[in-house]
Protein backbone atom coordinates (compact mmCIF):
# COMPACT_ATOMS: atom_id res chain seq x y z
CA UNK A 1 159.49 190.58 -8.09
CA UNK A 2 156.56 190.66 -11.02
CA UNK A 3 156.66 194.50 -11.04
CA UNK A 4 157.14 195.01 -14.61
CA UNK A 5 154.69 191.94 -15.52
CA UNK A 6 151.24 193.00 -16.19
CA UNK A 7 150.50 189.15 -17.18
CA UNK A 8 151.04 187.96 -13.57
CA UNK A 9 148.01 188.17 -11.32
CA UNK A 10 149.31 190.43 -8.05
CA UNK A 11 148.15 187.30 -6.15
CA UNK A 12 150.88 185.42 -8.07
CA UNK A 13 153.46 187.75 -7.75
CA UNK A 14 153.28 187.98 -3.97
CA UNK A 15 153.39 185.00 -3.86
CA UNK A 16 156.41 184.58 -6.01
CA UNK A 17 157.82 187.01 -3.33
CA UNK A 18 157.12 185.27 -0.84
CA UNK A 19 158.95 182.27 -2.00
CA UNK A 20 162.12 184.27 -2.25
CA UNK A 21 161.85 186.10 0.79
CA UNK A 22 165.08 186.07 2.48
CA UNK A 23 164.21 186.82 6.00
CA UNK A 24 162.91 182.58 7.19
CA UNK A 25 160.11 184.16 9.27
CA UNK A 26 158.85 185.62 6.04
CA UNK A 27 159.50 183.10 3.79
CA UNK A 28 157.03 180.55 2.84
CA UNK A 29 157.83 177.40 4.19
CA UNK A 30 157.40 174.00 2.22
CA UNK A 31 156.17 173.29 -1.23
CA UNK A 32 152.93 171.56 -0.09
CA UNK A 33 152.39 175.38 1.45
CA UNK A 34 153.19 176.82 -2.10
CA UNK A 35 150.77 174.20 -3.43
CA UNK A 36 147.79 174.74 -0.92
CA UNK A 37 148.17 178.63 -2.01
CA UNK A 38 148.40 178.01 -5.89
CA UNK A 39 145.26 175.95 -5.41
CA UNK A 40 143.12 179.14 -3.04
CA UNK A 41 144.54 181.07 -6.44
CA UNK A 42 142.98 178.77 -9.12
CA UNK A 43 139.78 178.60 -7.05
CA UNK A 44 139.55 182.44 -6.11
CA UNK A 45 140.71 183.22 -10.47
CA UNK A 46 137.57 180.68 -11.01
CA UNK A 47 135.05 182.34 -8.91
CA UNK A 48 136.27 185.77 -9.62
CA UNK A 49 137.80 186.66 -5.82
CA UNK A 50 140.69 187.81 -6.98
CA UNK A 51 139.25 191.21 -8.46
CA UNK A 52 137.39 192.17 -5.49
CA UNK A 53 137.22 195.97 -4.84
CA UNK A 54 139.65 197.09 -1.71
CA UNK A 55 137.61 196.46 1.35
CA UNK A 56 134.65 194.79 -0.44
CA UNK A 57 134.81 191.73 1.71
CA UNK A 58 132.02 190.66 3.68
CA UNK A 59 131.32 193.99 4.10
CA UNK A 60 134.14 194.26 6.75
CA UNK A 61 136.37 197.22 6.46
CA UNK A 62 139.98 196.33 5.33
CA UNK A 63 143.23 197.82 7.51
CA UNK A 64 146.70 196.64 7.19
CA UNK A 65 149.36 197.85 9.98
CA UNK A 66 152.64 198.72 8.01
CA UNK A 67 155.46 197.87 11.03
CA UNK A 68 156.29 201.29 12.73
CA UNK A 69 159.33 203.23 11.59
CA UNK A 70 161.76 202.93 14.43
CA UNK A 71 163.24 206.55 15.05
CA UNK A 72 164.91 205.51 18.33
CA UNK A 73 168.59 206.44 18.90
CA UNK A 74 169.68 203.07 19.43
CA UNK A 75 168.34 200.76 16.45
CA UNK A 76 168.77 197.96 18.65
CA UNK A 77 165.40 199.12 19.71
CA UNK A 78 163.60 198.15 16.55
CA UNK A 79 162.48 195.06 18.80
CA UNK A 80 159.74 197.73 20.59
CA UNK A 81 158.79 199.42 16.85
CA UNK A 82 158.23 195.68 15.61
CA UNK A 83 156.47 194.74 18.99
CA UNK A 84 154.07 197.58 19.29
CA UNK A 85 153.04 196.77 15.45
CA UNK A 86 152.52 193.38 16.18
CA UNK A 87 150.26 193.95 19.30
CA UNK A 88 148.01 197.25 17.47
CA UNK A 89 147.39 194.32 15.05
CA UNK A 90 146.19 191.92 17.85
CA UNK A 91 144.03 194.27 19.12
CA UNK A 92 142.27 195.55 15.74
CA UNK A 93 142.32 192.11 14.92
CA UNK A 94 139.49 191.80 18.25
CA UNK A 95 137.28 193.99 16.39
CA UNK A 96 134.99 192.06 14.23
CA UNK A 97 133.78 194.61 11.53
CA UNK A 98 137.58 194.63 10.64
CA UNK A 99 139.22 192.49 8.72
CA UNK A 100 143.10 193.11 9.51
CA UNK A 101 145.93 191.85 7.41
CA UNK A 102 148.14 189.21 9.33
CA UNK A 103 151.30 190.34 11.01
CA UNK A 104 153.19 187.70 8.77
CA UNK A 105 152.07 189.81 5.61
CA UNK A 106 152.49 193.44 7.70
CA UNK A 107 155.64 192.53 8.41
CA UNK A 108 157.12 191.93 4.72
CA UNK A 109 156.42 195.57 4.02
CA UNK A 110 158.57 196.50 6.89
CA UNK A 111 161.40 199.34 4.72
CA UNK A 112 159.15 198.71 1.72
CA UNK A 113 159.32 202.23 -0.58
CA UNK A 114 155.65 201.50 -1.46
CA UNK A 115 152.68 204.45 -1.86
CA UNK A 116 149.81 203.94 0.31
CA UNK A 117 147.82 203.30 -2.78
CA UNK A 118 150.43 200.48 -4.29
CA UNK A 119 149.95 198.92 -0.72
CA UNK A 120 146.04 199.07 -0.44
CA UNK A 121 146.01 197.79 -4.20
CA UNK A 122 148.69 194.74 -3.81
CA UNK A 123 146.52 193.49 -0.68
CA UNK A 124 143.55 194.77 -1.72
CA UNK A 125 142.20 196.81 1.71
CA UNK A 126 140.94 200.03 2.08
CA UNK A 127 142.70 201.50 5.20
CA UNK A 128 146.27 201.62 5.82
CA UNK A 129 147.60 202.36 9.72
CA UNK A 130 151.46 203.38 9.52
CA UNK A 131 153.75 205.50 12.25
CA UNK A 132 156.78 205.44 14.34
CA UNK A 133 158.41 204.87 17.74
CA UNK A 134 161.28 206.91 19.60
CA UNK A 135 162.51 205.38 22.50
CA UNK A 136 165.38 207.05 24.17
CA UNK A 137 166.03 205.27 27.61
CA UNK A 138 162.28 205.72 29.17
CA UNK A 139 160.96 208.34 27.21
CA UNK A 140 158.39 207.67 24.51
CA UNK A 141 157.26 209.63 21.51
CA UNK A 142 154.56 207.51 19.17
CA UNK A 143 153.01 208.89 15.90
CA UNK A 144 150.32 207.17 13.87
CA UNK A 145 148.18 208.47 11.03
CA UNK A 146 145.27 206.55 9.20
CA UNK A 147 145.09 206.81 5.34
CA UNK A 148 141.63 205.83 2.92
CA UNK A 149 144.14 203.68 0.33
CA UNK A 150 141.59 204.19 -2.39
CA UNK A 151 141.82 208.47 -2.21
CA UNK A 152 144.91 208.60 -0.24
CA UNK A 153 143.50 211.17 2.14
CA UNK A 154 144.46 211.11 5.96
CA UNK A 155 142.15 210.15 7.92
CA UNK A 156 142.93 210.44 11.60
CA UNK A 157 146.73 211.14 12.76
CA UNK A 158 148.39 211.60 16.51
CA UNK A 159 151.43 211.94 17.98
CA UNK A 160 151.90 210.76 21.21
CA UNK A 161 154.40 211.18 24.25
CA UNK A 162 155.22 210.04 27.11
CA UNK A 163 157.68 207.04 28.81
CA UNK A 164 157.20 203.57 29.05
CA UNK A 165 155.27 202.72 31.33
CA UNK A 166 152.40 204.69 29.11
CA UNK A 167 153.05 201.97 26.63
CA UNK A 168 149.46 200.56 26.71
CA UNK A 169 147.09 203.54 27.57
CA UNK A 170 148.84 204.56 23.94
CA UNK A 171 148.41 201.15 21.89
CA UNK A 172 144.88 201.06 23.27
CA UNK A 173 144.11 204.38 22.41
CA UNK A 174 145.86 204.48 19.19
CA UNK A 175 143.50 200.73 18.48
CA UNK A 176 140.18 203.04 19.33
CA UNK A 177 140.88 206.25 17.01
CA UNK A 178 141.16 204.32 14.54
CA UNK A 179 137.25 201.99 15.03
CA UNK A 180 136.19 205.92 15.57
CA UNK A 181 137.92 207.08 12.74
CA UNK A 182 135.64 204.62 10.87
CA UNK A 183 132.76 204.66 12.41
CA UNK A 184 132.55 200.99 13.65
CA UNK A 185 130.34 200.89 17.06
CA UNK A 186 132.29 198.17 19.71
CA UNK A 187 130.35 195.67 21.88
CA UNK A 188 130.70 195.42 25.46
CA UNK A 189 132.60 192.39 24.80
CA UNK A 190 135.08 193.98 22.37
CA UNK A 191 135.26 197.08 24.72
CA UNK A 192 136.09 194.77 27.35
CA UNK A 193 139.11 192.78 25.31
CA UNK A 194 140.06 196.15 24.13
CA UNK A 195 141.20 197.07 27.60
CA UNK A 196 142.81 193.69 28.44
CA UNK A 197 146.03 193.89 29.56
CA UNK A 198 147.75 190.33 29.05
CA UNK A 199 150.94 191.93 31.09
CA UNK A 200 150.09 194.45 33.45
CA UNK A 201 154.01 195.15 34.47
CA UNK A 202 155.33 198.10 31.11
CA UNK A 203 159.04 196.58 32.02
CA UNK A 204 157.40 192.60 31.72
CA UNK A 205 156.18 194.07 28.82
CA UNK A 206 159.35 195.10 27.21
CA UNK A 207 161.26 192.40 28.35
CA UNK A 208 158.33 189.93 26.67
CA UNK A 209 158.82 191.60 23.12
CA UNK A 210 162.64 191.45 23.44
CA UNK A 211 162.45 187.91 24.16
CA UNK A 212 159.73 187.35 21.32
CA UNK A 213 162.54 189.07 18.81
CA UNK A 214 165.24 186.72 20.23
CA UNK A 215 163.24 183.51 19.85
CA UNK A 216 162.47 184.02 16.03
CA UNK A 217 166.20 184.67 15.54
CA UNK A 218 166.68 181.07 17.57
CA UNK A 219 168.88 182.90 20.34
CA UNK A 220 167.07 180.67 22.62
CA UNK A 221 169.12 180.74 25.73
CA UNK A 222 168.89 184.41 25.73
CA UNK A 223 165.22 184.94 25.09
CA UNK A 224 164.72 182.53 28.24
CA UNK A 225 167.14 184.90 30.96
CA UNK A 226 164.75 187.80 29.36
CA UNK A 227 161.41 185.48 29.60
CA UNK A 228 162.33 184.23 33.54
CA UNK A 229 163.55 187.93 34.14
CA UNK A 230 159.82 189.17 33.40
CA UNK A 231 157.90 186.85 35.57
CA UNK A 232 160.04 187.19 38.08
CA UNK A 233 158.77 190.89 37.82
CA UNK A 234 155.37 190.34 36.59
CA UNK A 235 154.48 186.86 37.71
CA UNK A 236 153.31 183.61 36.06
CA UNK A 237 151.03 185.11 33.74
CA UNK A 238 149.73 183.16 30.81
CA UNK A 239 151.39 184.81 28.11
CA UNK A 240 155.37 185.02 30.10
CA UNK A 241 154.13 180.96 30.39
CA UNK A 242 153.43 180.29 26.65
CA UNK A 243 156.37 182.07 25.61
CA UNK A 244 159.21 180.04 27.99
CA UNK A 245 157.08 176.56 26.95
CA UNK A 246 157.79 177.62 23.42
CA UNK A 247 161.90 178.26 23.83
CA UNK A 248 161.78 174.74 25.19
CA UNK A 249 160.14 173.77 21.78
CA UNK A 250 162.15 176.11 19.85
CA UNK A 251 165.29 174.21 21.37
CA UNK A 252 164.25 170.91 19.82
CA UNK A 253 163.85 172.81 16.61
CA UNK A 254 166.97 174.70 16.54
CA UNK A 255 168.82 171.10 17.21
CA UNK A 256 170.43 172.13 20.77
CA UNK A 257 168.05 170.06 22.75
CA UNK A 258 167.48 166.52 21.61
CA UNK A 259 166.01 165.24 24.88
CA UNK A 260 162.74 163.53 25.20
CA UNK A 261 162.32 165.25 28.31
CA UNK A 262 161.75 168.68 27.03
CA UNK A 263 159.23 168.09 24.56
CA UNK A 264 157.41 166.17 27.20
CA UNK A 265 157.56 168.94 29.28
CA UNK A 266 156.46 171.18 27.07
CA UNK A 267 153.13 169.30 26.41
CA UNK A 268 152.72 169.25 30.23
CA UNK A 269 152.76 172.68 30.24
CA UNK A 270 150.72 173.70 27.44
CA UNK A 271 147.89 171.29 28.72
CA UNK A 272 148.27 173.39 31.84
CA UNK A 273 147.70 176.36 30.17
CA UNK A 274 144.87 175.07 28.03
CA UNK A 275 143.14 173.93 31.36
CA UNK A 276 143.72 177.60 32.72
CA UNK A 277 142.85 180.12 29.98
CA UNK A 278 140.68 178.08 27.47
CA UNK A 279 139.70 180.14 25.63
CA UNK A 280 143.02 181.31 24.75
CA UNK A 281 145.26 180.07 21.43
CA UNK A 282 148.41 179.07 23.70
CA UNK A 283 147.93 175.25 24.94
CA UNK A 284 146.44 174.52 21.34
CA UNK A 285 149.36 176.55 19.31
CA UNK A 286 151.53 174.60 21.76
CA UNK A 287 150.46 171.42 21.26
CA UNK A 288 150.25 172.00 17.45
CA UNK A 289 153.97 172.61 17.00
CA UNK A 290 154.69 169.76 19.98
CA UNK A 291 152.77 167.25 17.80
CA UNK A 292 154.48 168.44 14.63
CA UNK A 293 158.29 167.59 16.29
CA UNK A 294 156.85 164.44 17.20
CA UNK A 295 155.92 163.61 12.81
CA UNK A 296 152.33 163.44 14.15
CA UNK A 297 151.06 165.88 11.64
CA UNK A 298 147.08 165.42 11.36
CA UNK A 299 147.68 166.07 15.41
CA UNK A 300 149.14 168.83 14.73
CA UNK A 301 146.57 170.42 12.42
CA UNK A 302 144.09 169.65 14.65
CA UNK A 303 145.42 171.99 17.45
CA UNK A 304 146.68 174.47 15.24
CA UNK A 305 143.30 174.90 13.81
């Protein structure tokens, strides 16, 4: 939007963008959000943040995951492109000498004809993870390259092929090239949450990221035959659990389900889940958006946070 404005701060300007994103998932939400970022603006542009170096923070090494080019046949299968993306992030995100840019700001450079060095500029990191994803019925064929934003010189690349159900030996693997590629030694722990697989079943799997892609475009009724479909396959595992809780939720939102009765038992079942993986965001990010249905909004921030 502020392209050919060198007076606007790049802070401002994506900012500006994100106001007039048209996609709602991207778009910023409500003006109290626009103030709350103007403010982290005027109090970064006061202590000098906003001219940090690429990567300077904390010491941390900066890596944004631009959303995987979907080469598939079918472009209906842009849902497994998006998904993998979204879960390479996760897992980087469980390394704690990275500091990984949020899927939420990933995503908006999804088709974005932006240089590698534009991109590590605008959100000022150092690395930048991009690739794509063929699916043709069960075969798979995954590339992936690493670039240093600052030189523009590759790094690490791959290409990877199998089928499906090789789905998360790759997104692991691609997740530890990459803390090799730059020389970041893991912990047990982070070894250990590294290899955690959430969904153990590759078909769950896939039927858990189409349903993810049909709740954000409100098709609730459909994301919940996909949801039931995959525990019926893979079982009542924590994350199948969140995600039918939240269609009820999302069917109070999207105005189709009025009743009391669902948002009650929605809470019930997030408290369930908060009880049985703790240490897990689910019950809380449940009860965050329950609370904020309900108008009880320092509830909700509460949980949320």
């Amino acid at each position: 939007v502020c392209d050919g404005r060198n007076d606007v701060p790049q802070e401002l300007g994506r900012l500006i963008s994100r106001c007039l994103e048209k996609d709602r998932e991207r778009r910023i939400q409500t003006m109290k959000d626009v103030r709350n970022e103007l403010e982290t603006l005027r109090r970064d542009g006061a202590s000098g943040g906003v001219t940090r170096r690429p990567g300077a923070a904390a010491g941390r090494r900066s890596i944004v995951v631009i959303p995987f080019a979907n080469l598939s046949p079918d472009p209906d299968n842009e849902y497994f492109s998006d998904g993998l993306t979204e879960e390479i992030i996760a897992d980087l995100s469980k390394v704690k000498a990275l500091s990984v840019i949020s899927r939420t700001s990933a995503m908006q450079l999804k088709g974005a004809k932006k240089d590698v060095r534009t991109i590590g500029r605008e959100l000022d990191v150092r690395y930048v993870l991009e690739g794509s994803v063929r699916k043709a019925g069960n075969s798979l064929r995954i590339t992936a390259q690493l670039i240093d934003a600052v030189s523009d010189e590759q790094l690490w690349s791959e290409k990877y092929s199998g089928t499906i159900d090789d789905v998360f030996e790759v997104q692991e693997r691609v997740s530890r090239e990459i803390v090799k590629a730059l020389d970041i030694t893991l912990s047990s722990d982070e070894h250990r949450r590294l290899a955690e697989r959430p969904i153990a079943d590759a078909r769950a799997f896939e039927l858990f990221l189409q349903a993810r892609q049909e709740l954000r475009r409100y098709a609730v009724e459909r994301a919940i035959g996909l949801i039931r479909e995959a525990i019926r396959i893979e079982g009542e595992t924590p994350p199948l659990l969140n995600q039918l809780t939240w269609a009820k939720v999302m069917q109070v939102r999207a105005g189709v389900g009025r009743e009391r009765g669902l948002l009650a038992d929605a809470e019930r079942e997030a408290r369930a889940l908060l009880v049985r993986v703790p240490a897990a965001p689910y019950g809380h990010s449940l009860l965050g958006h329950i609370a904020y249905e309900r108008g009880r909004l320092p509830e909700a921030v509460h949980h949320c946070k």
